[in-house]
PDB file of N, CA and C in Angstrom:
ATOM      1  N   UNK A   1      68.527  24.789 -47.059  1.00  0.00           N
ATOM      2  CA  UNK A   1      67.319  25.607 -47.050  1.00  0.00           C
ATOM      3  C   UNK A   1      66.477  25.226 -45.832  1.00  0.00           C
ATOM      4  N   UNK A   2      65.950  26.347 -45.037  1.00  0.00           N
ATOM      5  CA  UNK A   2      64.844  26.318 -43.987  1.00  0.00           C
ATOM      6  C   UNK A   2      63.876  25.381 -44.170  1.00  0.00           C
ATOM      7  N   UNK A   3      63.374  24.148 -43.557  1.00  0.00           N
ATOM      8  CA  UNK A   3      62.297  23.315 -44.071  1.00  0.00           C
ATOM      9  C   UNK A   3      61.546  24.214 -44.132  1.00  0.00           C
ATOM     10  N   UNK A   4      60.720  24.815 -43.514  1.00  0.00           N
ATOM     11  CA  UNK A   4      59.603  25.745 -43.116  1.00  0.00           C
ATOM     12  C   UNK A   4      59.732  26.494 -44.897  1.00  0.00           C
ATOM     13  N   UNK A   5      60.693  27.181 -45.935  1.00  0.00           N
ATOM     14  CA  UNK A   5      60.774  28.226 -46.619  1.00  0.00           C
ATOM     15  C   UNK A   5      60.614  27.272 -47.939  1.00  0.00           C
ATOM     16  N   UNK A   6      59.341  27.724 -48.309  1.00  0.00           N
ATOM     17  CA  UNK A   6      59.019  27.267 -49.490  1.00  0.00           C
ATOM     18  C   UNK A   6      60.229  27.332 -51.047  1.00  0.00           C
ATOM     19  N   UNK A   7      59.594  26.032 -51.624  1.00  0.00           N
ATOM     20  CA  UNK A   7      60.955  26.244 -52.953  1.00  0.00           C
ATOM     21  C   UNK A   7      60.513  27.317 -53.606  1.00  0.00           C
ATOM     22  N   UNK A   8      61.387  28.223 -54.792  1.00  0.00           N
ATOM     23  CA  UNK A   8      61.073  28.746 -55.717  1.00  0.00           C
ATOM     24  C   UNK A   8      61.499  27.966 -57.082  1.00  0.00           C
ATOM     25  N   UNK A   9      60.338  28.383 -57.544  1.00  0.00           N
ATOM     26  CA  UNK A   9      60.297  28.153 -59.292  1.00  0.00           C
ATOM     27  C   UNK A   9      60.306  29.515 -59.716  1.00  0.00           C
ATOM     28  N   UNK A  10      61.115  29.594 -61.038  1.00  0.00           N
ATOM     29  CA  UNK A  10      60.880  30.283 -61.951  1.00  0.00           C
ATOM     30  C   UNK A  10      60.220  29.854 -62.974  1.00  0.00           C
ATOM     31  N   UNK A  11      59.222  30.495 -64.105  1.00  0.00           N
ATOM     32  CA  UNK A  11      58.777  30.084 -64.982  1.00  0.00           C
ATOM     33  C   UNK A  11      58.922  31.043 -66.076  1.00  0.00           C
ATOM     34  N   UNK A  12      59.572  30.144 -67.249  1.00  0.00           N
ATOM     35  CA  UNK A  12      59.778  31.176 -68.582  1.00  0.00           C
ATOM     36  C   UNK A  12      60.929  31.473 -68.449  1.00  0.00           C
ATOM     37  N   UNK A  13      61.030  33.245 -69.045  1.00  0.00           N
ATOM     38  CA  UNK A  13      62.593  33.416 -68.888  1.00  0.00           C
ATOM     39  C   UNK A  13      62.554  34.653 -67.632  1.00  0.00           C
ATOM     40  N   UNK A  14      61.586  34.340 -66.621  1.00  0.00           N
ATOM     41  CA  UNK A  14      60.961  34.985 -65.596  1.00  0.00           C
ATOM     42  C   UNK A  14      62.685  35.532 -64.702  1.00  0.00           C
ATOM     43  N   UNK A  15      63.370  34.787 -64.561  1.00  0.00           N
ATOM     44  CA  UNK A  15      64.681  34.986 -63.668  1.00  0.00           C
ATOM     45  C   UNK A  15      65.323  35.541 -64.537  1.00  0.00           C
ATOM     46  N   UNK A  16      65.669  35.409 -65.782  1.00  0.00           N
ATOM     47  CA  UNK A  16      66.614  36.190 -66.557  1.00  0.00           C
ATOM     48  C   UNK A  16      65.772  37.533 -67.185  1.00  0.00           C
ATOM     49  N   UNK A  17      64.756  38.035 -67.048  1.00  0.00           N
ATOM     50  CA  UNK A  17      64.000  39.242 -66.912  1.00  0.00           C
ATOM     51  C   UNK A  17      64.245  40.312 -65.554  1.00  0.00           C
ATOM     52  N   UNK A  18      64.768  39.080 -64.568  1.00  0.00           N
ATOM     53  CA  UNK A  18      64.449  40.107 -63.549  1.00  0.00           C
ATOM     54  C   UNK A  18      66.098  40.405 -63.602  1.00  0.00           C
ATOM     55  N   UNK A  19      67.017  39.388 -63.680  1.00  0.00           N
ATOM     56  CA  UNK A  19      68.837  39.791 -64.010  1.00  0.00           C
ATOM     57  C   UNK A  19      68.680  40.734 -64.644  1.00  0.00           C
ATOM     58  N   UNK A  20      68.131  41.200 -65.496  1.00  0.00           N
ATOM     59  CA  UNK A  20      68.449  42.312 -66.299  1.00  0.00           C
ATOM     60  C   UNK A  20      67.643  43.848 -65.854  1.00  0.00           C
ATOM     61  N   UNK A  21      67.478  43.653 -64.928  1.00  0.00           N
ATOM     62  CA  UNK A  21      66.470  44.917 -64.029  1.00  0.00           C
ATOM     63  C   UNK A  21      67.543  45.742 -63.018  1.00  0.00           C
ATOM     64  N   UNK A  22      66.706  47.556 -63.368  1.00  0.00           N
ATOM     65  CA  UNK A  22      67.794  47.926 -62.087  1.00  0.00           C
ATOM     66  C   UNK A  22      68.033  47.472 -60.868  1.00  0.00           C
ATOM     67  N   UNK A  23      69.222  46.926 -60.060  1.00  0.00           N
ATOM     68  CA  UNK A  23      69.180  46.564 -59.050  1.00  0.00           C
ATOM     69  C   UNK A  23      68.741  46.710 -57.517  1.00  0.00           C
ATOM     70  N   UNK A  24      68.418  47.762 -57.899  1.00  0.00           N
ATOM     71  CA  UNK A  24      67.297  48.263 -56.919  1.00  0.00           C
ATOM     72  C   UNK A  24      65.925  47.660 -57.169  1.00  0.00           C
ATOM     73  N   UNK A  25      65.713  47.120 -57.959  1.00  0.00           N
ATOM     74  CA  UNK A  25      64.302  46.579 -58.577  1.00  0.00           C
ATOM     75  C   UNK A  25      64.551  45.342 -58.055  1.00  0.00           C
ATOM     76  N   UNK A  26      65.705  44.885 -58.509  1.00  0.00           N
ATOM     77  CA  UNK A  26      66.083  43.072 -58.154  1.00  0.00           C
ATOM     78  C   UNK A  26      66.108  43.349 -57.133  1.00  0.00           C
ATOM     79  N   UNK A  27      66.456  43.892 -56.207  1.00  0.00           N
ATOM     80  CA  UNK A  27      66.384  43.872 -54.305  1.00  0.00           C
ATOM     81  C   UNK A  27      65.084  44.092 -54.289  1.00  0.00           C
ATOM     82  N   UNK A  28      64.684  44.786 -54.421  1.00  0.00           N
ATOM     83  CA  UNK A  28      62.798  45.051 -53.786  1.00  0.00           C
ATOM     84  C   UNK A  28      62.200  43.501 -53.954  1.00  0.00           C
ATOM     85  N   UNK A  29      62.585  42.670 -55.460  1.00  0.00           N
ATOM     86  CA  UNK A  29      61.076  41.584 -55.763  1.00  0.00           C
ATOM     87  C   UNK A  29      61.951  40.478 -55.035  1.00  0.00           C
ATOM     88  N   UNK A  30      62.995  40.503 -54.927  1.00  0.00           N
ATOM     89  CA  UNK A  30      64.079  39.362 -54.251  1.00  0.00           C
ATOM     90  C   UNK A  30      63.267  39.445 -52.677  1.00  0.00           C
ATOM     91  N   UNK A  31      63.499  40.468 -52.087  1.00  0.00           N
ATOM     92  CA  UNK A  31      62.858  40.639 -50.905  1.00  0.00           C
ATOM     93  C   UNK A  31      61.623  39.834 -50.644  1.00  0.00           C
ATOM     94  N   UNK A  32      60.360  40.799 -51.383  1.00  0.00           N
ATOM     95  CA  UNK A  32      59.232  40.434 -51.386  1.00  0.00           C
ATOM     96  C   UNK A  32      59.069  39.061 -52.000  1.00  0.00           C
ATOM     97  N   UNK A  33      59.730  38.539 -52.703  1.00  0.00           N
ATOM     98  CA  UNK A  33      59.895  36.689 -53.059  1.00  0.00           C
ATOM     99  C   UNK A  33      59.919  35.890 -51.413  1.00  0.00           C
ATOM    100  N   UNK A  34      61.154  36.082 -51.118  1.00  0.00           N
ATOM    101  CA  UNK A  34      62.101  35.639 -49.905  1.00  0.00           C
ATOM    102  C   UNK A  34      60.913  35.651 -48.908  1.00  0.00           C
ATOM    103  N   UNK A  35      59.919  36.791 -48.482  1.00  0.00           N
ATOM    104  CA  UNK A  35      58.609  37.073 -48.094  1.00  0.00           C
ATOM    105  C   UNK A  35      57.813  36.142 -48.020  1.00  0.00           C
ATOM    106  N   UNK A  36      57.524  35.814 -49.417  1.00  0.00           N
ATOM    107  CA  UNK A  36      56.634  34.839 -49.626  1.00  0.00           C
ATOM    108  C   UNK A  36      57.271  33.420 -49.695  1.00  0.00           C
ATOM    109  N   UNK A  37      58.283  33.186 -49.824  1.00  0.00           N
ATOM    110  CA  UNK A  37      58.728  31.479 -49.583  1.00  0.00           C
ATOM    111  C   UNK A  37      58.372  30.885 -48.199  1.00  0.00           C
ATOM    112  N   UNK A  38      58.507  31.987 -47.330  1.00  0.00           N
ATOM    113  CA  UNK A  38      58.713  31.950 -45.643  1.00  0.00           C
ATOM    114  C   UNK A  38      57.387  32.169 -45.317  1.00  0.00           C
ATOM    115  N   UNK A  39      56.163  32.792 -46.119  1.00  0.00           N
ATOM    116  CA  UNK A  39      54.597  32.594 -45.566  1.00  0.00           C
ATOM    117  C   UNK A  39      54.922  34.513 -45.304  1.00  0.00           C
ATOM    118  N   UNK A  40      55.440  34.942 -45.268  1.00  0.00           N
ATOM    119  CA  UNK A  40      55.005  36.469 -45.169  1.00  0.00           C
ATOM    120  C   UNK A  40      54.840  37.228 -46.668  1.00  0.00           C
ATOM    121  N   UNK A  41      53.781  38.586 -46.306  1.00  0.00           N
ATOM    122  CA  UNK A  41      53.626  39.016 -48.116  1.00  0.00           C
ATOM    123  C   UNK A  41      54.133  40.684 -47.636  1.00  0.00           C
ATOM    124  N   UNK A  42      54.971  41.040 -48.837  1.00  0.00           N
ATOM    125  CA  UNK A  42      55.697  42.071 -48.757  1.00  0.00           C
ATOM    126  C   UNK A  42      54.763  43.278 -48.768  1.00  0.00           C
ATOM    127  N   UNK A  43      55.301  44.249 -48.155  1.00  0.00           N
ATOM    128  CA  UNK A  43      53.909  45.534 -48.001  1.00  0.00           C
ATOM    129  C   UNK A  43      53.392  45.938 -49.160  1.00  0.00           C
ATOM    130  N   UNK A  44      54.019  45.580 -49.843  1.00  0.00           N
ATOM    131  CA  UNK A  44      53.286  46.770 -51.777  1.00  0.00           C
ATOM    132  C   UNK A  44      52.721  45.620 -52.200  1.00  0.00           C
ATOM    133  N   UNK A  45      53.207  44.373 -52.074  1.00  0.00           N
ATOM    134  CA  UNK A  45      52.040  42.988 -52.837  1.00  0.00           C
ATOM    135  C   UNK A  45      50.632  43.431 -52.669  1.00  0.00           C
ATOM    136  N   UNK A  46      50.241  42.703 -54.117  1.00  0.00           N
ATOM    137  CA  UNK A  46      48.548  43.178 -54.036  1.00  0.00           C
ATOM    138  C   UNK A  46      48.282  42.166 -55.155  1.00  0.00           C
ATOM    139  N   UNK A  47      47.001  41.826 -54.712  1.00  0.00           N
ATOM    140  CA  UNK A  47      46.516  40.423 -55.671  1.00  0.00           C
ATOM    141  C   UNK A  47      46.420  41.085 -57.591  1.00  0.00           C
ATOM    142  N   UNK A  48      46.675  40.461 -58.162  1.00  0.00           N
ATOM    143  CA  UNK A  48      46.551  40.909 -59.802  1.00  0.00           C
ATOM    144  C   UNK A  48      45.606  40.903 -60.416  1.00  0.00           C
ATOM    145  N   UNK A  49      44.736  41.802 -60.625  1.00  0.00           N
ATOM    146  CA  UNK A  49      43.222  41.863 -61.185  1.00  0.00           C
ATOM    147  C   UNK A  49      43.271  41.040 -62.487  1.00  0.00           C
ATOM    148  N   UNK A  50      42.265  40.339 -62.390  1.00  0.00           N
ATOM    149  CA  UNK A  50      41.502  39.654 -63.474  1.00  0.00           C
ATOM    150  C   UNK A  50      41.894  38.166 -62.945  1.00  0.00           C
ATOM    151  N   UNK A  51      41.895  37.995 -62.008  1.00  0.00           N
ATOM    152  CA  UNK A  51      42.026  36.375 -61.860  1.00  0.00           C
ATOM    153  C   UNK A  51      41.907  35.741 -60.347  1.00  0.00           C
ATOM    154  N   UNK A  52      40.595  36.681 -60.006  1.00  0.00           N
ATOM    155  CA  UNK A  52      39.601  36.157 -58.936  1.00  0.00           C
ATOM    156  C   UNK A  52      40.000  36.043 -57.861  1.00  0.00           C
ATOM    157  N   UNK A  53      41.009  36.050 -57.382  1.00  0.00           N
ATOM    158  CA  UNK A  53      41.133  36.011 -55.695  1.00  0.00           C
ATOM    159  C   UNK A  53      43.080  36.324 -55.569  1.00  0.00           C
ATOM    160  N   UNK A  54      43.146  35.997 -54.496  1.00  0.00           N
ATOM    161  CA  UNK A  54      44.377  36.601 -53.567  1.00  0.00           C
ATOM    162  C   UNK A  54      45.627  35.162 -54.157  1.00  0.00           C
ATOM    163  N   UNK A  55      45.368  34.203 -55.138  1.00  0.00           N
ATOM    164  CA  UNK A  55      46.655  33.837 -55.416  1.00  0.00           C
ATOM    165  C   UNK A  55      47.415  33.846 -56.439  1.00  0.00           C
ATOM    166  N   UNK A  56      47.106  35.218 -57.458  1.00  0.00           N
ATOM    167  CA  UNK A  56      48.442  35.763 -58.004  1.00  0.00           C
ATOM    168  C   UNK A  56      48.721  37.052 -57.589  1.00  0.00           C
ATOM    169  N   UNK A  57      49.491  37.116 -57.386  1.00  0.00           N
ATOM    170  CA  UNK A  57      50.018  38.427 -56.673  1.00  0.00           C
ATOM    171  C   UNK A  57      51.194  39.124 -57.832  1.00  0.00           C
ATOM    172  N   UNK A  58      51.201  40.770 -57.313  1.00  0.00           N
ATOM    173  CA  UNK A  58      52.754  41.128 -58.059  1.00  0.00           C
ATOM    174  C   UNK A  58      52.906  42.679 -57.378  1.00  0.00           C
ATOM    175  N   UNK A  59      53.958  42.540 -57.533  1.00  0.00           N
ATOM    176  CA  UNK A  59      54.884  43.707 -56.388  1.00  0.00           C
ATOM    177  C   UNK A  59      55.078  44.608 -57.831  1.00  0.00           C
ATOM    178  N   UNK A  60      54.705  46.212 -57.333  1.00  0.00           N
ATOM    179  CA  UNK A  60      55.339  46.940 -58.562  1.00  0.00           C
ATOM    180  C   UNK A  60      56.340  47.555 -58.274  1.00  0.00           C
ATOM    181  N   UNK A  61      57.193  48.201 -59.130  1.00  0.00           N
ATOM    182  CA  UNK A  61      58.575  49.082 -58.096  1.00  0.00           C
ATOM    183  C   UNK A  61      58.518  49.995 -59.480  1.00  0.00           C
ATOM    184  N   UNK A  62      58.769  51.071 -58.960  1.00  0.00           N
ATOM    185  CA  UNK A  62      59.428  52.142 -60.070  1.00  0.00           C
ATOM    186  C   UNK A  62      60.875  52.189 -59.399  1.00  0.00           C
ATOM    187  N   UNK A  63      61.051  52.636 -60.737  1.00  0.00           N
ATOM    188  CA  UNK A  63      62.625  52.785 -61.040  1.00  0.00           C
ATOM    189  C   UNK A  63      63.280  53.498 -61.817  1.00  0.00           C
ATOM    190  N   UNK A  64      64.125  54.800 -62.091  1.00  0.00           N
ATOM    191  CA  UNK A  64      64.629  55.234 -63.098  1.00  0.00           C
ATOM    192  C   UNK A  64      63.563  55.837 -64.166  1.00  0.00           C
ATOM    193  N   UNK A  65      62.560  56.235 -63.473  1.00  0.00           N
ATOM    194  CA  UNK A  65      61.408  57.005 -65.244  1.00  0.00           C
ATOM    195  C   UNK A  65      60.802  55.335 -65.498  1.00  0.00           C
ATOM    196  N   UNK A  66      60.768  54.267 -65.344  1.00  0.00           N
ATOM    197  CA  UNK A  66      60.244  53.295 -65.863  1.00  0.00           C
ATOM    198  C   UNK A  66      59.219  52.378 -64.618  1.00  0.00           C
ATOM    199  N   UNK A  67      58.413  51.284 -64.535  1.00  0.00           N
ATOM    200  CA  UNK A  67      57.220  51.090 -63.602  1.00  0.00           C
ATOM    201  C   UNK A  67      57.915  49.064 -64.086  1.00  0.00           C
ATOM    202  N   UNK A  68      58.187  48.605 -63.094  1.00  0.00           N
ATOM    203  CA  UNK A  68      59.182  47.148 -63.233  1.00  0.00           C
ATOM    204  C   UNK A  68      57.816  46.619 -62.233  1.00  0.00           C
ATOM    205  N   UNK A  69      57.348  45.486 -62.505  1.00  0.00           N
ATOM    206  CA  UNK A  69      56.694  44.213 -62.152  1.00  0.00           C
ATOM    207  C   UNK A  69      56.795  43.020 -62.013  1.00  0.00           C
ATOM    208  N   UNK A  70      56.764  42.134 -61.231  1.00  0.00           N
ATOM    209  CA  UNK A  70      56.902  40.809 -60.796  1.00  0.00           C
ATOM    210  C   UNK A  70      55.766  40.336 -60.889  1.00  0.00           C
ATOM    211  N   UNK A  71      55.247  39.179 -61.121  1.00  0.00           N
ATOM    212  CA  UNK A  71      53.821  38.145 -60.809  1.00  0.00           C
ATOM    213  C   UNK A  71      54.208  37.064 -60.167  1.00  0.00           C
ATOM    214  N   UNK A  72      53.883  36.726 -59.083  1.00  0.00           N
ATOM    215  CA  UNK A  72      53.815  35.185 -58.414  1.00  0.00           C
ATOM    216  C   UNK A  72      52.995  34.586 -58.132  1.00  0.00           C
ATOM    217  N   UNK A  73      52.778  33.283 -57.532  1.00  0.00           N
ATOM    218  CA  UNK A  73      51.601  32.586 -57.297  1.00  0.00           C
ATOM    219  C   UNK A  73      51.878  31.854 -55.818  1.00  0.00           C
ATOM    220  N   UNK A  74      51.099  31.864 -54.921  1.00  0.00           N
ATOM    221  CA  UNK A  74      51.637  31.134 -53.431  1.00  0.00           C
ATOM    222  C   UNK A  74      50.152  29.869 -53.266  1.00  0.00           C
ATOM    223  N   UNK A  75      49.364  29.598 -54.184  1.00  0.00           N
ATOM    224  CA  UNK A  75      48.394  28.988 -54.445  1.00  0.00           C
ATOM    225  C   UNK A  75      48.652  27.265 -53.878  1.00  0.00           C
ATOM    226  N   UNK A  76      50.118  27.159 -54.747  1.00  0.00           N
ATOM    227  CA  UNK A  76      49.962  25.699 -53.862  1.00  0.00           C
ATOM    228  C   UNK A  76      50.704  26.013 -52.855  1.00  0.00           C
ATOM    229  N   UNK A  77      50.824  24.716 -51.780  1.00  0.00           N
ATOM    230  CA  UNK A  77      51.054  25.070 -50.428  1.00  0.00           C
ATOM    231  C   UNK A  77      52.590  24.733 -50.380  1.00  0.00           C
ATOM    232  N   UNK A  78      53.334  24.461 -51.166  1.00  0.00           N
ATOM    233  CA  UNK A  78      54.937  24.287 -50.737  1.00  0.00           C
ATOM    234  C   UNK A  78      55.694  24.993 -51.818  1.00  0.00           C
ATOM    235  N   UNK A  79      55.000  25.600 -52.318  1.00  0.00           N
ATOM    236  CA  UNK A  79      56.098  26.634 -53.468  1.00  0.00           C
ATOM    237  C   UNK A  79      55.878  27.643 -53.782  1.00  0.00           C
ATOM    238  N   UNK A  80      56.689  28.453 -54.461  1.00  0.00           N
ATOM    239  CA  UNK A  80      56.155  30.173 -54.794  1.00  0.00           C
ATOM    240  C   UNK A  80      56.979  29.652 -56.002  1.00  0.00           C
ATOM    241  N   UNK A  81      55.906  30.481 -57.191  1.00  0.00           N
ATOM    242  CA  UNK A  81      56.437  30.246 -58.638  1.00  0.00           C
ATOM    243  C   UNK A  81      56.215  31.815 -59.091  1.00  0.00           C
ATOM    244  N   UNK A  82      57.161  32.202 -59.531  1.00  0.00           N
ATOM    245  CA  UNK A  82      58.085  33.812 -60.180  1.00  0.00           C
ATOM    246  C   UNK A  82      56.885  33.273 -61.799  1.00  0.00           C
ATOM    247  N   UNK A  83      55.572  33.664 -62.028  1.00  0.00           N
ATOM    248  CA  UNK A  83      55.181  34.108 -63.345  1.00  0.00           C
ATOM    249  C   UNK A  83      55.123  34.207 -64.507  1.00  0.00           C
ATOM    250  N   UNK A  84      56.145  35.864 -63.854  1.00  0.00           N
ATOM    251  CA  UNK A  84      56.356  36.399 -65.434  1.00  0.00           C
ATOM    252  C   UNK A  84      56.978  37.717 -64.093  1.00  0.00           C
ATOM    253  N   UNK A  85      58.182  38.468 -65.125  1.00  0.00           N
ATOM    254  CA  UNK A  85      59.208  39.590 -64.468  1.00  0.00           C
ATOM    255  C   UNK A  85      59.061  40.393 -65.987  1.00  0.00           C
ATOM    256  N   UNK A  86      58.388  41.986 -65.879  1.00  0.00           N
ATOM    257  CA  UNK A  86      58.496  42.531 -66.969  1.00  0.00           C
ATOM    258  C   UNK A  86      58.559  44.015 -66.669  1.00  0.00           C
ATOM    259  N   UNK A  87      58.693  44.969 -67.936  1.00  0.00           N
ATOM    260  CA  UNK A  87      58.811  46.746 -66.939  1.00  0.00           C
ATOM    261  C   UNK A  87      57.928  47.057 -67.908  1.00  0.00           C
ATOM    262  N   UNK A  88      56.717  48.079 -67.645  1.00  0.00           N
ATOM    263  CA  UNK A  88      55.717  48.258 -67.678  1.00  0.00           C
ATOM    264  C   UNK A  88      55.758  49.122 -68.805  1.00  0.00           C
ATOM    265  N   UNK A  89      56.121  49.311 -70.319  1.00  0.00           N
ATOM    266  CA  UNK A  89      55.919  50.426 -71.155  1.00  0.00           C
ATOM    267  C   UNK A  89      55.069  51.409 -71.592  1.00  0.00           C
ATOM    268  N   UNK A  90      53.925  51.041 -71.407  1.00  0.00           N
ATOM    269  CA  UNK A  90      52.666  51.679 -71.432  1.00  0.00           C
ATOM    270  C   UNK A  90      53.046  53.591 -70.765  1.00  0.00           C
ATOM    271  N   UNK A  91      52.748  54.443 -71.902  1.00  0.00           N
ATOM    272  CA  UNK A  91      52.719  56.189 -71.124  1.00  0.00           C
ATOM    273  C   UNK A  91      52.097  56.283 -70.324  1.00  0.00           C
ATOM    274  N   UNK A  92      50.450  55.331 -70.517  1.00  0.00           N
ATOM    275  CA  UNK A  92      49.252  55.755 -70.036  1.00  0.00           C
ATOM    276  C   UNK A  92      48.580  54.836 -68.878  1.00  0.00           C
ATOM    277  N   UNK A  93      48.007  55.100 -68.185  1.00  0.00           N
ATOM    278  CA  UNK A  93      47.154  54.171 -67.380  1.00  0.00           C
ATOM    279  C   UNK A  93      48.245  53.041 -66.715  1.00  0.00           C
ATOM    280  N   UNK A  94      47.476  52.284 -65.826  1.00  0.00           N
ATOM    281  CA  UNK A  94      48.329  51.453 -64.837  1.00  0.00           C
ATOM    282  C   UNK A  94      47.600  50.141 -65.276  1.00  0.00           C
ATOM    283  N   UNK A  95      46.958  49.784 -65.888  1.00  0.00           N
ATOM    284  CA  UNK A  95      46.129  48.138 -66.230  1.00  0.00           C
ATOM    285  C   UNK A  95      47.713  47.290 -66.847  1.00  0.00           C
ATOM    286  N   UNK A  96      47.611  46.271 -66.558  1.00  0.00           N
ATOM    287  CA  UNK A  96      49.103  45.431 -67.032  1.00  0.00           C
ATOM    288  C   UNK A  96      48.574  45.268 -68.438  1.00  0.00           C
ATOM    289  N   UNK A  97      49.672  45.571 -69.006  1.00  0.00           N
ATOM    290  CA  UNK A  97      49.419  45.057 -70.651  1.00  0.00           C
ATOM    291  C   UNK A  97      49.266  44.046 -71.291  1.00  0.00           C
ATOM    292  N   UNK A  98      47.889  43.781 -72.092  1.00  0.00           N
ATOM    293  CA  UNK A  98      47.176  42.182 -72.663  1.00  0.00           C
ATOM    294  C   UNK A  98      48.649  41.427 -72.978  1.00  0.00           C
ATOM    295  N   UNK A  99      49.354  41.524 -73.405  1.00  0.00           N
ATOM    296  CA  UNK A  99      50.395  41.009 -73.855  1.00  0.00           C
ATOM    297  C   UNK A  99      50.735  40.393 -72.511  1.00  0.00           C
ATOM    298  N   UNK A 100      50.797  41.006 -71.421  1.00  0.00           N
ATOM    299  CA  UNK A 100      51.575  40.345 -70.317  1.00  0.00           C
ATOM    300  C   UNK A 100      50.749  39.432 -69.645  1.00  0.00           C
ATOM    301  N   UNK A 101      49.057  40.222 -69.509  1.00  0.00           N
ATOM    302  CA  UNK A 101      48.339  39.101 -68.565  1.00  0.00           C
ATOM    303  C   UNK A 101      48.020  37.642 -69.447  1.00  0.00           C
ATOM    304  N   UNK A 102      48.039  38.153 -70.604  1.00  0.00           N
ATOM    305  CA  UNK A 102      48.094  36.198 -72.104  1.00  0.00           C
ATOM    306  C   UNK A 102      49.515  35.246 -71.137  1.00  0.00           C
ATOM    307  N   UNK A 103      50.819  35.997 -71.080  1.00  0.00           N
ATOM    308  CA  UNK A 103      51.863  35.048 -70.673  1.00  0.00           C
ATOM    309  C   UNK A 103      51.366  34.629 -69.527  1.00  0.00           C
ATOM    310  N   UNK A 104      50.938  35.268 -68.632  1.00  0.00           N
ATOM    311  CA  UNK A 104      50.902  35.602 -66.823  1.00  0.00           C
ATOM    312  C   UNK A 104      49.835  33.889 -67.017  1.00  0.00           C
ATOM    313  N   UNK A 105      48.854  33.654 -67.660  1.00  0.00           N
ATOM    314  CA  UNK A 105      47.986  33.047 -67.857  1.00  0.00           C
ATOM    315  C   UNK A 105      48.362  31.802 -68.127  1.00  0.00           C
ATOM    316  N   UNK A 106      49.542  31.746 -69.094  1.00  0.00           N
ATOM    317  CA  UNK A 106      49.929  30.508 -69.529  1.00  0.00           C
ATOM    318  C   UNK A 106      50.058  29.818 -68.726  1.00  0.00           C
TER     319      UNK A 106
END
């Protein structure tokens, strides 16, 4: 591994959430991960409301009729930690669902 390219952590069952995503989904947050290990932030990243500033982030991707999400954190300075990986069920509105921002929190 690149000294310069930060480690990744996964947290939870954050990596085996995203294995099970269309693969077009797993290429987009793989990307935008890979992004952020190396100090760059992928063009659709955008900080995650409700938790004050620019270090949780999450990339959204649609896919197939369904809205797939990633959360990361680049907060400390030598790692990027994967969240929480979930697909968005909600018909209505775009706010992440209480259920997800309680884990995102843990």
């Amino acid at each position: 591994m690149d000294p310069q390219m930060k480690k990744l952590f996964w947290i939870g069952s954050a990596k085996k959430d995203l294995v099970a995503m269309p693969e077009e989904v797993q290429d987009t947050f793989g990307y935008a991960l890979h992004l952020a290990q190396v100090g760059k932030k992928y063009e659709q990243t955008k900080p995650l409301k409700g938790f004050g500033s620019a270090s949780v982030l999450e990339v959204v991707e649609d896919s197939g009729g369904g809205t797939f999400r990633a959360v990361y954190t680049v907060k400390l300075v030598d790692a990027v930690y994967v969240l929480h990986c979930f697909q968005k069920k909600s018909t209505h509105g775009i706010a992440t669902p209480k259920p997800d921002m309680d884990l995102i929190r843990e």
